[in-house]
Each structure stands twice: as structure tokens, then as C-alpha cells.
PDB file of N, CA and C in Angstrom:
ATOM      1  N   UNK A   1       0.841  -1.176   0.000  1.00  0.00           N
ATOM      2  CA  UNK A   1       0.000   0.000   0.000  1.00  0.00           C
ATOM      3  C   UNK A   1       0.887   1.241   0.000  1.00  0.00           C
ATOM      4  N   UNK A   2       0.624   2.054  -0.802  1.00  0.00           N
ATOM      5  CA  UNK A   2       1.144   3.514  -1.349  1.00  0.00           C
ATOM      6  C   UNK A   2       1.151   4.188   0.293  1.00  0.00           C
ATOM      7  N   UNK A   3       2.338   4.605   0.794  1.00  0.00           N
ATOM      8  CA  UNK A   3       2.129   5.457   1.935  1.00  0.00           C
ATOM      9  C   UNK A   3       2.258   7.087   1.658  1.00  0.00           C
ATOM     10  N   UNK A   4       1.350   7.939   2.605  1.00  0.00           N
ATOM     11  CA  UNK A   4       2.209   9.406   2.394  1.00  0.00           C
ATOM     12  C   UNK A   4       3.290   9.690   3.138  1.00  0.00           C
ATOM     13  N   UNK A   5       4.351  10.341   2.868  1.00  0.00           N
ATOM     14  CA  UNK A   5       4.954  11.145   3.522  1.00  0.00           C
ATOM     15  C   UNK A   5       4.467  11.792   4.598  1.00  0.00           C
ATOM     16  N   UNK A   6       5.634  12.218   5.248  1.00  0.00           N
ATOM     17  CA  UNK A   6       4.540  12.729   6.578  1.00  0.00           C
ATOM     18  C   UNK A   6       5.488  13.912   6.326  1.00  0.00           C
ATOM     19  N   UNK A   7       4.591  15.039   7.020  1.00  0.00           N
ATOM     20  CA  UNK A   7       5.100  16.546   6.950  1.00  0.00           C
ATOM     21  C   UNK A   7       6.127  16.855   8.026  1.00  0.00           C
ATOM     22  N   UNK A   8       6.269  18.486   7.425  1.00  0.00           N
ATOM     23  CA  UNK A   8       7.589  18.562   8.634  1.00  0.00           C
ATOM     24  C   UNK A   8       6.717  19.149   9.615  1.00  0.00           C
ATOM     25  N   UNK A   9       5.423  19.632   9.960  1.00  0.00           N
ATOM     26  CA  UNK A   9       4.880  20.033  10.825  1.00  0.00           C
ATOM     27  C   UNK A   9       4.420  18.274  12.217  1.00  0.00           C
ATOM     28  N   UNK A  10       3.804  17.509  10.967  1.00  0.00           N
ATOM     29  CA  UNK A  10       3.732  15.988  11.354  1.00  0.00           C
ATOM     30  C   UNK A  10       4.297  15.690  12.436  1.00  0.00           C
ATOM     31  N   UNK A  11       5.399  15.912  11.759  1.00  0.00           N
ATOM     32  CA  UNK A  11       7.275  15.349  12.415  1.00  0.00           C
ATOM     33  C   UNK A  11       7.400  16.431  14.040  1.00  0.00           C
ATOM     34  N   UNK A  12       6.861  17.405  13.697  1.00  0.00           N
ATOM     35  CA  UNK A  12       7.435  18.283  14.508  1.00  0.00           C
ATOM     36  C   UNK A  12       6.512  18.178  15.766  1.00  0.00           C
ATOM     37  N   UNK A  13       5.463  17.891  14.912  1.00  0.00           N
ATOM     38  CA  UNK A  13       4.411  17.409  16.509  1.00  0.00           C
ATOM     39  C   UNK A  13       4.212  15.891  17.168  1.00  0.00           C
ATOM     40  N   UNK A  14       4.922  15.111  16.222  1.00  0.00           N
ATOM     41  CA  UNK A  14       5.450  13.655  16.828  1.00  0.00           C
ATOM     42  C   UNK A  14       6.543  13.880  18.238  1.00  0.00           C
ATOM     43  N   UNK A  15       7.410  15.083  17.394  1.00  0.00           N
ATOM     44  CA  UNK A  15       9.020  15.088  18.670  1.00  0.00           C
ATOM     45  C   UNK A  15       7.670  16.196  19.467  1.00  0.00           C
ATOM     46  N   UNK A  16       7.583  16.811  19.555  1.00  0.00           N
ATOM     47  CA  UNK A  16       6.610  17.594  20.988  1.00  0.00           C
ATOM     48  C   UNK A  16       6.387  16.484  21.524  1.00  0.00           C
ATOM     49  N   UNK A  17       5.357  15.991  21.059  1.00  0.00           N
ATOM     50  CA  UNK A  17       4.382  14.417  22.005  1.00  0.00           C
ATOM     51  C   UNK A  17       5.724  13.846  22.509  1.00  0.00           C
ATOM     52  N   UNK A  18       6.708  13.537  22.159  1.00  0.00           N
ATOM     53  CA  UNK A  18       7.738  12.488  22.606  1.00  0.00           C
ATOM     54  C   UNK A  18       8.556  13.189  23.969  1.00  0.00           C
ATOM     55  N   UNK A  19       8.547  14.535  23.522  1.00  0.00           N
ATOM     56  CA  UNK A  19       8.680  15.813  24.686  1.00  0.00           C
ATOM     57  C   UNK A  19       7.762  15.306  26.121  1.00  0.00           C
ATOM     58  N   UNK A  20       6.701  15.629  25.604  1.00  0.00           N
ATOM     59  CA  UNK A  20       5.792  16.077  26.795  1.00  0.00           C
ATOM     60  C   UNK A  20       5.876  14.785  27.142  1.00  0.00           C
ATOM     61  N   UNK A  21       5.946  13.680  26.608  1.00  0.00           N
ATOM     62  CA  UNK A  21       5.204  12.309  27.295  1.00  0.00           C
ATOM     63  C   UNK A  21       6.305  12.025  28.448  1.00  0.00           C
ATOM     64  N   UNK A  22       7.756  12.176  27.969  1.00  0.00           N
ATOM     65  CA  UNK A  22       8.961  11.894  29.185  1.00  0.00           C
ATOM     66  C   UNK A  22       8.914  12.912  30.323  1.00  0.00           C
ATOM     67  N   UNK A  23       7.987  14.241  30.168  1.00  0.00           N
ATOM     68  CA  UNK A  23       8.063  15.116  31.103  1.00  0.00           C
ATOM     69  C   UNK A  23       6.520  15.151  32.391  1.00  0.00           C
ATOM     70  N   UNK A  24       5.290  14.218  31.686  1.00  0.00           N
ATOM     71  CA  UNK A  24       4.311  13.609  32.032  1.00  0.00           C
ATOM     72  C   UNK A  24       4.052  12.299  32.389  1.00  0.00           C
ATOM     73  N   UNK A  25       4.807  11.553  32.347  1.00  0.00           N
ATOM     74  CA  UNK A  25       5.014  10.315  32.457  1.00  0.00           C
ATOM     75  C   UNK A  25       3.660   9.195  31.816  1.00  0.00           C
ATOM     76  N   UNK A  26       3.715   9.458  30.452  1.00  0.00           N
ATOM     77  CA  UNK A  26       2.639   8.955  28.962  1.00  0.00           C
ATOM     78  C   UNK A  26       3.120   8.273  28.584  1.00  0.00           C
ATOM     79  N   UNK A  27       2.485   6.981  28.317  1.00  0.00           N
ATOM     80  CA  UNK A  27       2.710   5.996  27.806  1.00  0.00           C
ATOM     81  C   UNK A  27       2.616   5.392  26.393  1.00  0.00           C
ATOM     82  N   UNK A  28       1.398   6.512  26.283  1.00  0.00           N
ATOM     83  CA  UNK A  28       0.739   5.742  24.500  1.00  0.00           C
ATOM     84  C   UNK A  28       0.251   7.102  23.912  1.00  0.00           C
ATOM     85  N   UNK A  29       0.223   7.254  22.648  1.00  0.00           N
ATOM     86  CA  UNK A  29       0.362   8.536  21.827  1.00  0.00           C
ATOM     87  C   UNK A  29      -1.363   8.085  21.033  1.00  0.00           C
ATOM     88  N   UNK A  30      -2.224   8.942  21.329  1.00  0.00           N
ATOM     89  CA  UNK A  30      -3.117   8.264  19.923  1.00  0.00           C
ATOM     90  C   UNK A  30      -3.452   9.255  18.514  1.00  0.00           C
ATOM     91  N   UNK A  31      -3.173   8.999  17.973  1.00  0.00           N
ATOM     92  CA  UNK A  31      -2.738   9.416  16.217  1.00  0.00           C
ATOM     93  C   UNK A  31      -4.042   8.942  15.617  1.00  0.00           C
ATOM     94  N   UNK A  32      -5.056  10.537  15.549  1.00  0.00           N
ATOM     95  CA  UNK A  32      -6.357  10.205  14.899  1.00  0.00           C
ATOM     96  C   UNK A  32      -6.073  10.476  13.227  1.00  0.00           C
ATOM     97  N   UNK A  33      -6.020   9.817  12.211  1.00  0.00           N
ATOM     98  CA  UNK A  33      -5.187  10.056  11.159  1.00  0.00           C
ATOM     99  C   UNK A  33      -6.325   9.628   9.823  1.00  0.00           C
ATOM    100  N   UNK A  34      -6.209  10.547   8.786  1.00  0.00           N
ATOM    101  CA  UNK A  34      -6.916  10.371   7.911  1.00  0.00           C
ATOM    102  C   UNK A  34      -6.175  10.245   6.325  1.00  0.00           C
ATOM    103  N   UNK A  35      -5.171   9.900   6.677  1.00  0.00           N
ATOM    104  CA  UNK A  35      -3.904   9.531   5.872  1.00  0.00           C
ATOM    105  C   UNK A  35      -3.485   8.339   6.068  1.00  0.00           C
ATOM    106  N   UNK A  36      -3.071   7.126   4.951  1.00  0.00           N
ATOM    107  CA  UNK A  36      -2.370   6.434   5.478  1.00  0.00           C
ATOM    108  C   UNK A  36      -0.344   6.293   5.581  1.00  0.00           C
ATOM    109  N   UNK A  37      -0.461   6.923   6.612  1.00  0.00           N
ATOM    110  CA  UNK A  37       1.041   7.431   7.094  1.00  0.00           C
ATOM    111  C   UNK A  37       1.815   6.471   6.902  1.00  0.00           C
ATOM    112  N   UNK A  38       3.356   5.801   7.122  1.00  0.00           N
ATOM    113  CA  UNK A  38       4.355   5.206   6.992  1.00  0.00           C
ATOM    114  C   UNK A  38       3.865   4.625   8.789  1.00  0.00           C
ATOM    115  N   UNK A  39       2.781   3.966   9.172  1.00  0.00           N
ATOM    116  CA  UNK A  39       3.055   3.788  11.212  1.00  0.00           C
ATOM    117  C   UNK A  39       4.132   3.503  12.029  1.00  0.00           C
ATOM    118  N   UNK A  40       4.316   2.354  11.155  1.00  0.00           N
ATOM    119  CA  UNK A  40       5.955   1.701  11.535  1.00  0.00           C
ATOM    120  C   UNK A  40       6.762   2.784  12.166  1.00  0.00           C
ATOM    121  N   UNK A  41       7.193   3.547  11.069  1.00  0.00           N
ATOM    122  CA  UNK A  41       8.045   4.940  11.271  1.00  0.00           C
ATOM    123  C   UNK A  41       7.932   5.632  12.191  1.00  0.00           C
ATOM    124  N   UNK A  42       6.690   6.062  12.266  1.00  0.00           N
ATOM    125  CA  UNK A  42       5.922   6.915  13.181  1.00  0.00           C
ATOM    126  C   UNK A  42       6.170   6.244  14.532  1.00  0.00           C
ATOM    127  N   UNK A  43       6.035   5.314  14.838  1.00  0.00           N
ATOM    128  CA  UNK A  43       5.879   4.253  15.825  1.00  0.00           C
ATOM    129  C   UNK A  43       7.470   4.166  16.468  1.00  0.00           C
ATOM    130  N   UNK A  44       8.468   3.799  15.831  1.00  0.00           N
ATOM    131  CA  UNK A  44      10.033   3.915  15.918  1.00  0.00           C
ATOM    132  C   UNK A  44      10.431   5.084  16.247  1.00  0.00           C
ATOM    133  N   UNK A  45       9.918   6.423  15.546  1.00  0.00           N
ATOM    134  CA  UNK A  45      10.277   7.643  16.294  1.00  0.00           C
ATOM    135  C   UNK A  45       9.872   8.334  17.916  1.00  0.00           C
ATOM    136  N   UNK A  46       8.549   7.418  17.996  1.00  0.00           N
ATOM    137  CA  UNK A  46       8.078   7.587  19.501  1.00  0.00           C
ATOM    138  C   UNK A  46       9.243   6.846  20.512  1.00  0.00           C
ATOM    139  N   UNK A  47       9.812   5.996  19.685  1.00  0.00           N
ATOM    140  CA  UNK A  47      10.471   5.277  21.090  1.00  0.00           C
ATOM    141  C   UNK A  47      10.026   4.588  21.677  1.00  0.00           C
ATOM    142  N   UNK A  48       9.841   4.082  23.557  1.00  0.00           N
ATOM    143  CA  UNK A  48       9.298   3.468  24.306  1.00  0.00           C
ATOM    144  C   UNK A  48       7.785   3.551  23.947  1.00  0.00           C
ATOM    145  N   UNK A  49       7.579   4.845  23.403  1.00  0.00           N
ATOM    146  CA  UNK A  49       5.691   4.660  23.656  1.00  0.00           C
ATOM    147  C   UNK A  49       5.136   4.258  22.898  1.00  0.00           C
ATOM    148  N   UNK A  50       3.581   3.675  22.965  1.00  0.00           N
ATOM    149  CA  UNK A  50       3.014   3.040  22.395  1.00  0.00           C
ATOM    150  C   UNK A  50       1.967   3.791  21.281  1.00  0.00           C
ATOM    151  N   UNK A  51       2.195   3.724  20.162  1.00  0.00           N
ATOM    152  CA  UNK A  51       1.248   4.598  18.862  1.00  0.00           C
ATOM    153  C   UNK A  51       0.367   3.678  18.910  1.00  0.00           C
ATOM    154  N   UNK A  52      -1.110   4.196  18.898  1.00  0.00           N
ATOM    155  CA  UNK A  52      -2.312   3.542  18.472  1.00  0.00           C
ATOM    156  C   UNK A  52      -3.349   5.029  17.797  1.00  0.00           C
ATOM    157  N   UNK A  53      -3.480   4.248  16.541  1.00  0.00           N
ATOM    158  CA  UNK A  53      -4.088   5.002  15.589  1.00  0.00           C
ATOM    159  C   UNK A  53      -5.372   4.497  15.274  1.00  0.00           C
ATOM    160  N   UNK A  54      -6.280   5.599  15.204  1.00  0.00           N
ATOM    161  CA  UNK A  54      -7.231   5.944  15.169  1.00  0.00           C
ATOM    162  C   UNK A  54      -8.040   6.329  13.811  1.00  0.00           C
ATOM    163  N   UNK A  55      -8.954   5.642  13.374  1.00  0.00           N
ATOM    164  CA  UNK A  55      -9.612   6.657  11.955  1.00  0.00           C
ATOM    165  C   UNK A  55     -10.800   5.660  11.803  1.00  0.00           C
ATOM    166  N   UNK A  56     -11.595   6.194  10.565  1.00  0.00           N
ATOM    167  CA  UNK A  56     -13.098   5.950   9.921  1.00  0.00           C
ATOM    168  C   UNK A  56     -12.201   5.341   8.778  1.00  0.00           C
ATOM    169  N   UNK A  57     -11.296   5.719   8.240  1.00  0.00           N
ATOM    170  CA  UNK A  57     -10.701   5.933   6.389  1.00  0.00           C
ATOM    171  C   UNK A  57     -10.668   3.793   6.673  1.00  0.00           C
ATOM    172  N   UNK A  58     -10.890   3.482   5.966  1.00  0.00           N
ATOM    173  CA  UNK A  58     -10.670   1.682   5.549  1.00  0.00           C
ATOM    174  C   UNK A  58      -8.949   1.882   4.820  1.00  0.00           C
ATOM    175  N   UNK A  59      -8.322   2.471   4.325  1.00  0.00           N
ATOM    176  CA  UNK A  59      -6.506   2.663   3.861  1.00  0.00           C
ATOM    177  C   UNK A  59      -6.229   3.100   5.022  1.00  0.00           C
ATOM    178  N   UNK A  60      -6.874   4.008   5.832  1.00  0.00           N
ATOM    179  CA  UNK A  60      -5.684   3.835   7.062  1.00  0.00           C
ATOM    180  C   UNK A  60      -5.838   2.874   8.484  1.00  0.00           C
ATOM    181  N   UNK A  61      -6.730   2.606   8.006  1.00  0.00           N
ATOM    182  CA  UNK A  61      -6.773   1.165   9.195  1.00  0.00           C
ATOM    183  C   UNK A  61      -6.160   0.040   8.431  1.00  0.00           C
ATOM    184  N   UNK A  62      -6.242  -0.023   7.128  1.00  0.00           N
ATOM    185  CA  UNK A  62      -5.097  -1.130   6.819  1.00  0.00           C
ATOM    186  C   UNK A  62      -3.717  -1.167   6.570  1.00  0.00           C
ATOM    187  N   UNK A  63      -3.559   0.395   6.608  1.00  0.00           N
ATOM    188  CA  UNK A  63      -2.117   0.633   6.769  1.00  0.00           C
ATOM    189  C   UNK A  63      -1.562   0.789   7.763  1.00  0.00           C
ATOM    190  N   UNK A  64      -2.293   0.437   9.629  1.00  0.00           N
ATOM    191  CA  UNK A  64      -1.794   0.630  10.889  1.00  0.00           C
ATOM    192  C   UNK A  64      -1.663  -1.580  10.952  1.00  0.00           C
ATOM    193  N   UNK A  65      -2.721  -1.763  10.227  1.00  0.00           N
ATOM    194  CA  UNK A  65      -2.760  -3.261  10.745  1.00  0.00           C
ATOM    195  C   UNK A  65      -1.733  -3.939   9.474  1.00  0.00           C
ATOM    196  N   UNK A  66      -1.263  -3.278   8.923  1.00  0.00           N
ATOM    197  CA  UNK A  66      -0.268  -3.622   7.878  1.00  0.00           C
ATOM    198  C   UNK A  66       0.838  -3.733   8.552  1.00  0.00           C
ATOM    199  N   UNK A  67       1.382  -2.576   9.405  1.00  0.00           N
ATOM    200  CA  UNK A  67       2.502  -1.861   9.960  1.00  0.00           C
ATOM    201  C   UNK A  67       2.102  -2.668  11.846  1.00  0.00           C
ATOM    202  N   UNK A  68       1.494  -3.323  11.843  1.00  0.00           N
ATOM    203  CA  UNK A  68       1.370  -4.180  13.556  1.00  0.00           C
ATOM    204  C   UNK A  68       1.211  -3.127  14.533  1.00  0.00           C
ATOM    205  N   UNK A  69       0.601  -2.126  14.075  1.00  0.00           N
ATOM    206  CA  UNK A  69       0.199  -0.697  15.283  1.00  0.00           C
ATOM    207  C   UNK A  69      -1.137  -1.014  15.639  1.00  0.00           C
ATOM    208  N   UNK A  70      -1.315  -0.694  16.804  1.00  0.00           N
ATOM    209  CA  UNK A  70      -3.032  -0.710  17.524  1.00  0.00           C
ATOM    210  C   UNK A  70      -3.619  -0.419  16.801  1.00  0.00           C
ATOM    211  N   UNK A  71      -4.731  -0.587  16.901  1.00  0.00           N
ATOM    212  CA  UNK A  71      -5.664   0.457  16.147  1.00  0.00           C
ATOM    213  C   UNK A  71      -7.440   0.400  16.792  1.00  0.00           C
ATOM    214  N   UNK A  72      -7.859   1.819  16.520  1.00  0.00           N
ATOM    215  CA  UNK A  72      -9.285   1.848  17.002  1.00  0.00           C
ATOM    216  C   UNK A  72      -9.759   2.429  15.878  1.00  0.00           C
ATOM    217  N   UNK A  73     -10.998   1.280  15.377  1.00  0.00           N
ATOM    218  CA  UNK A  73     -11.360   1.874  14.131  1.00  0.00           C
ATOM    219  C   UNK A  73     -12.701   2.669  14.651  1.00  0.00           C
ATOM    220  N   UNK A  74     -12.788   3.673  14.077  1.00  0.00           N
ATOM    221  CA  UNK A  74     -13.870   4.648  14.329  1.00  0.00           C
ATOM    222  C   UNK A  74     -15.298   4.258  13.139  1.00  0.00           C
ATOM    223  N   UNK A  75     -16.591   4.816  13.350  1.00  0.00           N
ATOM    224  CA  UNK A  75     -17.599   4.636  12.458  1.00  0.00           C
ATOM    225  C   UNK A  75     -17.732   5.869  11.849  1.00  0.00           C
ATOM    226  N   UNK A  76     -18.197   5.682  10.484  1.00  0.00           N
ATOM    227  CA  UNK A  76     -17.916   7.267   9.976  1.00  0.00           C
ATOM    228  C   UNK A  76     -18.872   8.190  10.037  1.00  0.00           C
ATOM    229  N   UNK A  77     -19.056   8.732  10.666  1.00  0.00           N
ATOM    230  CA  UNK A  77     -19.789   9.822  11.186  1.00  0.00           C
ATOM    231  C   UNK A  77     -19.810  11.239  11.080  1.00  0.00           C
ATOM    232  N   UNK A  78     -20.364  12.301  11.061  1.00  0.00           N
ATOM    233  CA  UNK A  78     -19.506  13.551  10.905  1.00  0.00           C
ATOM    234  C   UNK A  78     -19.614  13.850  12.169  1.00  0.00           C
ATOM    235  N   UNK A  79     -18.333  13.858  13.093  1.00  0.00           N
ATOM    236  CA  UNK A  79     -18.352  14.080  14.375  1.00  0.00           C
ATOM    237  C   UNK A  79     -17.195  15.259  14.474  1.00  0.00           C
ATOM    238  N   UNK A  80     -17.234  16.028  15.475  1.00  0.00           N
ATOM    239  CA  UNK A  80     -16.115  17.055  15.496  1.00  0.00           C
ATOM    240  C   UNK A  80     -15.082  15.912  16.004  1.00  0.00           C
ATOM    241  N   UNK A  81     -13.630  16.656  15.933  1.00  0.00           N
ATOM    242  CA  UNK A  81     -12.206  15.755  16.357  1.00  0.00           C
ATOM    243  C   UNK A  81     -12.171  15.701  17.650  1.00  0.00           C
ATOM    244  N   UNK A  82     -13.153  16.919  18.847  1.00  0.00           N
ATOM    245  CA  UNK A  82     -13.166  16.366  19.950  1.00  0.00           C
ATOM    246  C   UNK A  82     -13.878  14.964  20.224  1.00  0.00           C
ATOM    247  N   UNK A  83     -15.218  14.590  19.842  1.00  0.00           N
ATOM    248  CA  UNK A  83     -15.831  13.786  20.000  1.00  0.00           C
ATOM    249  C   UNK A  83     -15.021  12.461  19.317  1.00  0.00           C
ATOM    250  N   UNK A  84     -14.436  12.283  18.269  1.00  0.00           N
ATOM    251  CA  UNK A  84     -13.660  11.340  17.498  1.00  0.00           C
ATOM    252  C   UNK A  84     -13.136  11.182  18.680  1.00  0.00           C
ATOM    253  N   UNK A  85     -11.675  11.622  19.133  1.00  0.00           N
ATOM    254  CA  UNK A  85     -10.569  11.337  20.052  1.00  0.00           C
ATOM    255  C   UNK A  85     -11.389  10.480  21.269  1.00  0.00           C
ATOM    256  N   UNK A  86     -12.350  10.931  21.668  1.00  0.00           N
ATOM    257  CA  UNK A  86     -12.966  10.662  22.889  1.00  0.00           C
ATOM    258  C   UNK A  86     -13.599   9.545  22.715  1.00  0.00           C
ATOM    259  N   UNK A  87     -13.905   9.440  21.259  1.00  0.00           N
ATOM    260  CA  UNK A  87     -14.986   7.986  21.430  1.00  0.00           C
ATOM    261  C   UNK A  87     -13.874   6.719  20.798  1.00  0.00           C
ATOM    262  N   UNK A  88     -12.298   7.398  19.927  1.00  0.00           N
ATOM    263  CA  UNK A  88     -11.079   6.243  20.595  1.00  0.00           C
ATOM    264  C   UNK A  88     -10.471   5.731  21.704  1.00  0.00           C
ATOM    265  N   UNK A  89     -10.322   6.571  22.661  1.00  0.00           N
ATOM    266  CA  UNK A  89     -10.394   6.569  23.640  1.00  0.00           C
ATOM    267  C   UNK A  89     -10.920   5.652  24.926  1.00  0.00           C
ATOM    268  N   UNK A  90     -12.446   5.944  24.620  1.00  0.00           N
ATOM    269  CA  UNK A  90     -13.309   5.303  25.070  1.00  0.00           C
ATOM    270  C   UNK A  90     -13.126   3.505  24.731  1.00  0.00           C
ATOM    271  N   UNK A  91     -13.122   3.275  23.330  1.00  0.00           N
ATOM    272  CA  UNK A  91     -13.156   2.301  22.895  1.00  0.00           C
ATOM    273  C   UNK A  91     -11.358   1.569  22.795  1.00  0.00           C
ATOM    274  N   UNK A  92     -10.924   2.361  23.357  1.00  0.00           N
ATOM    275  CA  UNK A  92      -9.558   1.496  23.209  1.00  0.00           C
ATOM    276  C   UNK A  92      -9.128   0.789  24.954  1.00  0.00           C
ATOM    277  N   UNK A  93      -9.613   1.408  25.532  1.00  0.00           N
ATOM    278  CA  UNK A  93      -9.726   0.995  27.103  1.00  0.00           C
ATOM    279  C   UNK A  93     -10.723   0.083  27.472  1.00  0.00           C
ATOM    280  N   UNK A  94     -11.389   0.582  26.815  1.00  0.00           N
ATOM    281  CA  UNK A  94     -12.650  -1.173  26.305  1.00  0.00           C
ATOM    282  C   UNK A  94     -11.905  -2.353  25.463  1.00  0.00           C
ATOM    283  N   UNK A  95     -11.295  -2.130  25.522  1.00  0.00           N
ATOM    284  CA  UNK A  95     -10.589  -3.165  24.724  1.00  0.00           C
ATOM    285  C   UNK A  95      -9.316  -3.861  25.373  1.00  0.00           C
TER     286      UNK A  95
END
């Protein structure tokens, strides 16, 4: 499967999260994503923590379960990104 590139903004808010998580003591990053990103990558640059990605898109849930990353698949809905995050969330601790 064709991956995108990920941006330098992407990138730049992957190393923040990797920031804050050693200064909060965070374990798992969740990446609501409507792209199917490189995860693997993404996943290796976090380090110790755990990426679990999140989406409605059917290419990017097969490009997290391609790449052996968590995943919480969402229903597609038009929901704002607060309500999305919250109802991965929800459903990944259920799990």
C-alpha cells in the first residue's frame, strides 16, 4: 500500500508528544489520522511509547494493521475531532 509522507509540521508534533510524554510520564500517543502514514516509522520515532491510531478511512486502518500498530477503528460519522478522540479513547480501554 502507497504510503504518504509525513510533513515537517507531522514530524514536529510527533518530537513535541515524545517531549511532553517523558516530562508527564505517557505511555501511549493516539494518532487520529486520515492519511495512510508510513506507522511503523511513526511508531520507531516515539520510542518506548506506544502509537495507536485511530480513523473511519478503511486505507488507514489497513495501513496501521499492515505496519502491527493498535488500532481503534472509528464509524464514519460527521463528528467534530473532539468527539472522534474521545470515542477512541473510550473504545480502546474497552478493549
Amino acid at each position: 500500500m502507497k504510503r504518504v509522507e509525513l510533513s515537517p509540521q507531522l514530524i514536529s508534533l510527533l518530537k513535541a508528544a515524545k517531549r511532553l510524554a517523558g516530562d508527564c510520564e505517557i505511555e501511549v500517543v493516539f494518532l487520529l489520522a486520515d492519511i495512510p502514514y508510513d506507522f511503523l516509522e511513526i511508531s520507531k520515532s516515539l520510542g518506548k511509547l506506544r502509537l495507536v491510531v485511530s480513523s473511519d478511512k478503511p486505507d488507514v486502518q489497513r495501513a496501521a494493521q499492515e505496519d502491527g500498530i493498535a488500532l481503534v477503528p472509528l464509524i464514519h460519522e460527521p463528528q467534530t475531532r473532539q468527539v472522534q478522540i474521545s470515542q477512541a479513547i473510550l473504545e480502546a480501554i474497552a478493549d
